[in-house]
PDB file of N, CA and C in Angstrom:
ATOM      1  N   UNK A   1      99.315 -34.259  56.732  1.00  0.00           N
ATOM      2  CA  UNK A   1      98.114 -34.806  56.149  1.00  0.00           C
ATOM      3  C   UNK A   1      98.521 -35.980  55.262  1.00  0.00           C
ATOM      4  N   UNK A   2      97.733 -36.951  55.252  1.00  0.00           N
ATOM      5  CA  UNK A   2      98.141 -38.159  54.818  1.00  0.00           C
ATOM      6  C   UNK A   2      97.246 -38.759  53.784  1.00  0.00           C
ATOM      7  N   UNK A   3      96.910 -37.621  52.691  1.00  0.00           N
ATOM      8  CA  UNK A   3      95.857 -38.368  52.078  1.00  0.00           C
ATOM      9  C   UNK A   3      96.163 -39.544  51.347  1.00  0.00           C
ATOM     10  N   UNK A   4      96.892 -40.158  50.605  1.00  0.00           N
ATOM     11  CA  UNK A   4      96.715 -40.918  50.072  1.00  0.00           C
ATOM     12  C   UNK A   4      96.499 -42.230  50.616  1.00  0.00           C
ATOM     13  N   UNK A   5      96.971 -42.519  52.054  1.00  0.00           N
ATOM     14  CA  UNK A   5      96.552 -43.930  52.599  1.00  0.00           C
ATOM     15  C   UNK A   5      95.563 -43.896  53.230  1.00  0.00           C
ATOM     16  N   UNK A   6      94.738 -42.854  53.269  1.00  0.00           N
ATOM     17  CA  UNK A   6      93.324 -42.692  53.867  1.00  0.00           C
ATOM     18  C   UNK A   6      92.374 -44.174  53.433  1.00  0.00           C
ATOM     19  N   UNK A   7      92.069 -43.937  52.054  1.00  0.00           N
ATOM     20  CA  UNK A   7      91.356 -44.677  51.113  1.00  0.00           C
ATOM     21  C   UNK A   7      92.270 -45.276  49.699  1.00  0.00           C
ATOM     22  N   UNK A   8      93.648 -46.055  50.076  1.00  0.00           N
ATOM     23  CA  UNK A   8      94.108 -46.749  49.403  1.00  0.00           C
ATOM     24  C   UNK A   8      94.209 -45.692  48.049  1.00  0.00           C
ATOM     25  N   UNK A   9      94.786 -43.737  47.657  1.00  0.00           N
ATOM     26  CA  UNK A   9      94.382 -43.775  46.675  1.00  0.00           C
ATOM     27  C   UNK A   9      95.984 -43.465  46.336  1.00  0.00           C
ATOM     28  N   UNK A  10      96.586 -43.589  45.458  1.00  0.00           N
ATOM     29  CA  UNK A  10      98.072 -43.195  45.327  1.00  0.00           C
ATOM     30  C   UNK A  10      98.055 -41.697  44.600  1.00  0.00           C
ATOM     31  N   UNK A  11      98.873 -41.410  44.561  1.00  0.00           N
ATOM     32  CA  UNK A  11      99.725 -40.312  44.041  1.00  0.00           C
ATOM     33  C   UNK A  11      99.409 -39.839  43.017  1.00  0.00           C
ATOM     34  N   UNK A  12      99.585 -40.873  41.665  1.00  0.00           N
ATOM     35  CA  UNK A  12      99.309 -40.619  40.299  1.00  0.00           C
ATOM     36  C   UNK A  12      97.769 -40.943  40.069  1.00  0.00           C
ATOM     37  N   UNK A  13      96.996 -41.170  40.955  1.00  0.00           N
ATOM     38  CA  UNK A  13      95.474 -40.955  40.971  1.00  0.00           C
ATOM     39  C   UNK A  13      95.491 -39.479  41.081  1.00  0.00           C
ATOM     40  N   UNK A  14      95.634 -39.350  42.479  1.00  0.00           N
ATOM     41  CA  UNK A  14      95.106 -37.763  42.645  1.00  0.00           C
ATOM     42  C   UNK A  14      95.660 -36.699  41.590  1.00  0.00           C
ATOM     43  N   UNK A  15      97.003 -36.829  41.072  1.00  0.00           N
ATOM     44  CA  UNK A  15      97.444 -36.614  40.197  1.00  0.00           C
ATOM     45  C   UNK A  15      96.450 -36.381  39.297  1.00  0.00           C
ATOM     46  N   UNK A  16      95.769 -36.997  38.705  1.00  0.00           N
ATOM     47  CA  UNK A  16      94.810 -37.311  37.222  1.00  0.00           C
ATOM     48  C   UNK A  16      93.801 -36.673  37.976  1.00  0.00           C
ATOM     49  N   UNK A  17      93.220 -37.017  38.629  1.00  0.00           N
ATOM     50  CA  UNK A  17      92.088 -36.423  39.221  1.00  0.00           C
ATOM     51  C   UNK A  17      92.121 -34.567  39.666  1.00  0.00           C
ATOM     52  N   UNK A  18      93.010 -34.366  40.174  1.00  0.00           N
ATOM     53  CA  UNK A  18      92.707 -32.880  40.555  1.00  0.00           C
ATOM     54  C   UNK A  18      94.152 -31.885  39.461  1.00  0.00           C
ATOM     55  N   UNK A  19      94.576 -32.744  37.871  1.00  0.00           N
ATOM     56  CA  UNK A  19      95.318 -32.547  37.050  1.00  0.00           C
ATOM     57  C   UNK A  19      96.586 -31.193  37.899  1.00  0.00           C
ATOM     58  N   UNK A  20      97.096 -31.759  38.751  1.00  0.00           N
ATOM     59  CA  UNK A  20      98.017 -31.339  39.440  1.00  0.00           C
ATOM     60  C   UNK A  20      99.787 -32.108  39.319  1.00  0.00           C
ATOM     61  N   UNK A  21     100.276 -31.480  39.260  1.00  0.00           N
ATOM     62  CA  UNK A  21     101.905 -32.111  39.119  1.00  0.00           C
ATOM     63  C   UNK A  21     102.002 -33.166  40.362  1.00  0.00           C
ATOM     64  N   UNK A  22     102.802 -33.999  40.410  1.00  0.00           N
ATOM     65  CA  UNK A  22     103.138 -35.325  41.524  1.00  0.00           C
ATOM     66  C   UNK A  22     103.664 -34.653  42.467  1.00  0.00           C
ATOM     67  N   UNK A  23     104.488 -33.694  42.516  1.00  0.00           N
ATOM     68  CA  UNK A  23     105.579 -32.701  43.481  1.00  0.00           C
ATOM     69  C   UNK A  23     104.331 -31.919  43.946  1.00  0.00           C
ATOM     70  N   UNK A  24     103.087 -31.433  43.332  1.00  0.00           N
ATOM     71  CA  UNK A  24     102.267 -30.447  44.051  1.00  0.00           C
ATOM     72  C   UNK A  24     101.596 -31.520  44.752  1.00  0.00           C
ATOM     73  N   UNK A  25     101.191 -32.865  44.195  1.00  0.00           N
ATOM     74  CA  UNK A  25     100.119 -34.090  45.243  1.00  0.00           C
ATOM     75  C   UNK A  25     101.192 -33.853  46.687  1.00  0.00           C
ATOM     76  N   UNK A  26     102.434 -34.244  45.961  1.00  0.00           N
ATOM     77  CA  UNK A  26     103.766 -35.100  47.256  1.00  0.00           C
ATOM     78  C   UNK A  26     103.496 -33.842  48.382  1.00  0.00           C
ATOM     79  N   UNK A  27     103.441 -32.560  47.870  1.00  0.00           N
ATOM     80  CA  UNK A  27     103.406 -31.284  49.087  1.00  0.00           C
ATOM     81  C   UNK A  27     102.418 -31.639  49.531  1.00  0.00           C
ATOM     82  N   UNK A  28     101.326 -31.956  49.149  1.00  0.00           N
ATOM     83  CA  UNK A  28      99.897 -31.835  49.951  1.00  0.00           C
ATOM     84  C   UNK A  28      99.813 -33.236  51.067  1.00  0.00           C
ATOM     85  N   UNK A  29     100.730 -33.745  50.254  1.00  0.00           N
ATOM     86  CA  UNK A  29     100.737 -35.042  51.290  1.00  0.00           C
ATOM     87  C   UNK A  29     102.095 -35.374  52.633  1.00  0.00           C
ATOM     88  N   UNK A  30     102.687 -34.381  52.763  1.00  0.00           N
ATOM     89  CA  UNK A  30     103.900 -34.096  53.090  1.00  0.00           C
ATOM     90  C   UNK A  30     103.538 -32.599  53.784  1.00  0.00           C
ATOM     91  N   UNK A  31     102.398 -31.764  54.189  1.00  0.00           N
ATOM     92  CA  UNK A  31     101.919 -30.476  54.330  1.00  0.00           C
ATOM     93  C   UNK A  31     102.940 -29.145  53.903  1.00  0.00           C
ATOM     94  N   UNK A  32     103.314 -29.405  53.214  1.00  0.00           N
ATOM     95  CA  UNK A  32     104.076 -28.603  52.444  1.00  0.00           C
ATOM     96  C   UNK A  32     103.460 -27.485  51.789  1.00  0.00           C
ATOM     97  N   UNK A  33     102.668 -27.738  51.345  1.00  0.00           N
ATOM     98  CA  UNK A  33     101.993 -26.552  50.582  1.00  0.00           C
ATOM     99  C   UNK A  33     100.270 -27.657  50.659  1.00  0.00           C
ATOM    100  N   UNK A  34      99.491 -26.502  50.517  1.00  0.00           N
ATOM    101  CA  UNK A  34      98.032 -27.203  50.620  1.00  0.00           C
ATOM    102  C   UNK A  34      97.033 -27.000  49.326  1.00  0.00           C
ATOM    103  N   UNK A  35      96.136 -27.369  49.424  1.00  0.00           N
ATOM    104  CA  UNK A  35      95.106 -27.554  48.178  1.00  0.00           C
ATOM    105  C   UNK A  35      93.955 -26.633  48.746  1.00  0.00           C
ATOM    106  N   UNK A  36      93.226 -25.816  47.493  1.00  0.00           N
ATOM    107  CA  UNK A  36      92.295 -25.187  47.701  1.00  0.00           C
ATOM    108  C   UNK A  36      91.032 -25.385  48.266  1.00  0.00           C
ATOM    109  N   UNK A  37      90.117 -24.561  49.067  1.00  0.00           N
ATOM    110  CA  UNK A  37      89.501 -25.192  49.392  1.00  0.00           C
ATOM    111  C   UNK A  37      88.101 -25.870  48.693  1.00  0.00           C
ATOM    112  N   UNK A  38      87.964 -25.640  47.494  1.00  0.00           N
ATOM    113  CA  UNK A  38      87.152 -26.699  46.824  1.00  0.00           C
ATOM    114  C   UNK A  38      87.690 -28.040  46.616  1.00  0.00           C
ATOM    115  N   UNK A  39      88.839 -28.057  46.141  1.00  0.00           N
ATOM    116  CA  UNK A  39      89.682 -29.687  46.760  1.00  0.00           C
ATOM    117  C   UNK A  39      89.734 -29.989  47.904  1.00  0.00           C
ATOM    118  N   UNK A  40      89.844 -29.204  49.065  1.00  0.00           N
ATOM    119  CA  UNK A  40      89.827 -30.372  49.952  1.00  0.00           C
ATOM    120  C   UNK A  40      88.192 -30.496  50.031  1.00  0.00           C
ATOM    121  N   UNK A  41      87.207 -29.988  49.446  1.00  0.00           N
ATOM    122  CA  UNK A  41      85.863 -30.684  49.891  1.00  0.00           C
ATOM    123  C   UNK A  41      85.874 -32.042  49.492  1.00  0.00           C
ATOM    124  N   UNK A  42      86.419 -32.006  48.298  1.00  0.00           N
ATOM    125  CA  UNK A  42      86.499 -33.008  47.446  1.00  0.00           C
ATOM    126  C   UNK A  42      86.688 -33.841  47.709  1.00  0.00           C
ATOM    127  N   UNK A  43      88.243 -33.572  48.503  1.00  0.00           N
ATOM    128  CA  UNK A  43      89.142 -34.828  49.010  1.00  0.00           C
ATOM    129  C   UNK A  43      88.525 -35.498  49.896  1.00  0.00           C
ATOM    130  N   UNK A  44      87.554 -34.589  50.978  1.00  0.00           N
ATOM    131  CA  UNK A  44      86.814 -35.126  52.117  1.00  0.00           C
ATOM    132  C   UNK A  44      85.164 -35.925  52.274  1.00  0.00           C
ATOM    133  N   UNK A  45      85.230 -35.535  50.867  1.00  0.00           N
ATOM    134  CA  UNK A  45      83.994 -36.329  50.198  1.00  0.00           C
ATOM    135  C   UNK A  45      84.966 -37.897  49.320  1.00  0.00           C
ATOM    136  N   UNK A  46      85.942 -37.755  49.073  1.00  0.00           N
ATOM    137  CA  UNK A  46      86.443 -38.907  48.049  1.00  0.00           C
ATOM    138  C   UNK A  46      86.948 -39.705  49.254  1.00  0.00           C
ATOM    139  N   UNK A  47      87.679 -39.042  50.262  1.00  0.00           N
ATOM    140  CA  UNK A  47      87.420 -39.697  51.454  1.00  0.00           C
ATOM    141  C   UNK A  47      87.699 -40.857  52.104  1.00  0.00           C
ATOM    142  N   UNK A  48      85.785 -40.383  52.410  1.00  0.00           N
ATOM    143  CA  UNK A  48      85.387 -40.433  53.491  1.00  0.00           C
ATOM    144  C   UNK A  48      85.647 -39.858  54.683  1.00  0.00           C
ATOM    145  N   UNK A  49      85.673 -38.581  54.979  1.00  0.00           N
ATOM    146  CA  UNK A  49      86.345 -38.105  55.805  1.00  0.00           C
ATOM    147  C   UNK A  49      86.149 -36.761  56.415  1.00  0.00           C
ATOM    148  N   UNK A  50      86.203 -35.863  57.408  1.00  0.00           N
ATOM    149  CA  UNK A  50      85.719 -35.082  57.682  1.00  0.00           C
ATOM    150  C   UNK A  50      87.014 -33.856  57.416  1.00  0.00           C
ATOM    151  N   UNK A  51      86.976 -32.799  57.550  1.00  0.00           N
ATOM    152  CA  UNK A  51      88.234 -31.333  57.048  1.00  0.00           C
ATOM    153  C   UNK A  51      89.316 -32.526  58.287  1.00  0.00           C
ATOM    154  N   UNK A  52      88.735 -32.025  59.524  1.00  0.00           N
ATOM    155  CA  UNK A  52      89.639 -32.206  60.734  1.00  0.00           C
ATOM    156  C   UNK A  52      90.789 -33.469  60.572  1.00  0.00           C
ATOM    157  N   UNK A  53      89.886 -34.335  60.252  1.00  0.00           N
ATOM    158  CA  UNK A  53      90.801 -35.875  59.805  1.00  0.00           C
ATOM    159  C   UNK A  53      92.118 -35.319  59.035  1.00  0.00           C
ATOM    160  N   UNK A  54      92.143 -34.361  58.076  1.00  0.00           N
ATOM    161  CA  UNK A  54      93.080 -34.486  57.345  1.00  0.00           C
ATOM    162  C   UNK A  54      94.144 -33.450  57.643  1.00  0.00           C
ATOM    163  N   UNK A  55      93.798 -32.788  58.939  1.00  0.00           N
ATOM    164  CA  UNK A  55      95.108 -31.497  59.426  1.00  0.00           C
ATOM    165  C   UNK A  55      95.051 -32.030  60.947  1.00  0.00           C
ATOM    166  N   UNK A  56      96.719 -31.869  61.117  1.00  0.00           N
ATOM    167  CA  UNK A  56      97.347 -32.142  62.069  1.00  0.00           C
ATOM    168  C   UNK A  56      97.768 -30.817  63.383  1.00  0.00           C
ATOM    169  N   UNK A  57      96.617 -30.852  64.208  1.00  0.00           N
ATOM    170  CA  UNK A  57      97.413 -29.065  64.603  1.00  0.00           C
ATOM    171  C   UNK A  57      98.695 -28.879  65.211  1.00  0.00           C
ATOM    172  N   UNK A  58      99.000 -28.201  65.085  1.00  0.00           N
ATOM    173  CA  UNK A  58     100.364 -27.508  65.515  1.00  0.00           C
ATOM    174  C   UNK A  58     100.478 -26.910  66.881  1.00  0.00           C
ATOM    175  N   UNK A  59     101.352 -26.894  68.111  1.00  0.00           N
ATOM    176  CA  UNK A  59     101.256 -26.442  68.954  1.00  0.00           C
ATOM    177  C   UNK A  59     101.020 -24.709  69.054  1.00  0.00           C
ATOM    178  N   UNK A  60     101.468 -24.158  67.687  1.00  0.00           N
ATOM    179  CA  UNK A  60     101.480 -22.600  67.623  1.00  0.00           C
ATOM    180  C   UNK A  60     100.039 -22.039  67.538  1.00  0.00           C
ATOM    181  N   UNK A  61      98.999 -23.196  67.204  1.00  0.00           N
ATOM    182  CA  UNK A  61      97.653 -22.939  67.051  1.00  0.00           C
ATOM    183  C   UNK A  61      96.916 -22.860  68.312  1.00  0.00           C
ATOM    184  N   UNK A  62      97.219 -23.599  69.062  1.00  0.00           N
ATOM    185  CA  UNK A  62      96.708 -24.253  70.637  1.00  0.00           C
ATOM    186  C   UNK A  62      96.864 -22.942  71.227  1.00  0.00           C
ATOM    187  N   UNK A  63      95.861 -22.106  71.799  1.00  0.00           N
ATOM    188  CA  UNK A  63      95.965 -21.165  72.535  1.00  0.00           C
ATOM    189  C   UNK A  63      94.713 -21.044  73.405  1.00  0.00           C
TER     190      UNK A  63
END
């Protein structure tokens, strides 16, 4: 998931915005670890963007 070049927003935005450590943004942006799901409404409203846009599926899902 690639949020931050979605809508030009960096790191130490989302940072301030969802008062999360840079290493917890960098996981979410790196799918490392993910954000709850009232953040990602958020994220998909701050956007522009729909859930799907922002997850990449995995072949282990495809069945």
């Amino acid at each position: 998931m690639v949020i931050n070049k979605r809508a030009g927003y960096n790191r130490k935005q989302l940072r301030k915005r969802y008062g999360k450590s840079l290493n917890t943004i960098s996981n979410w942006c790196t799918r490392k670890s993910y954000h709850s799901v009232p953040e990602l409404y958020d994220l998909v409203e701050l956007l522009d963007c729909k859930v799907d846009d922002l997850y990449v599926r995995s072949k282990e899902n495809e069945d």
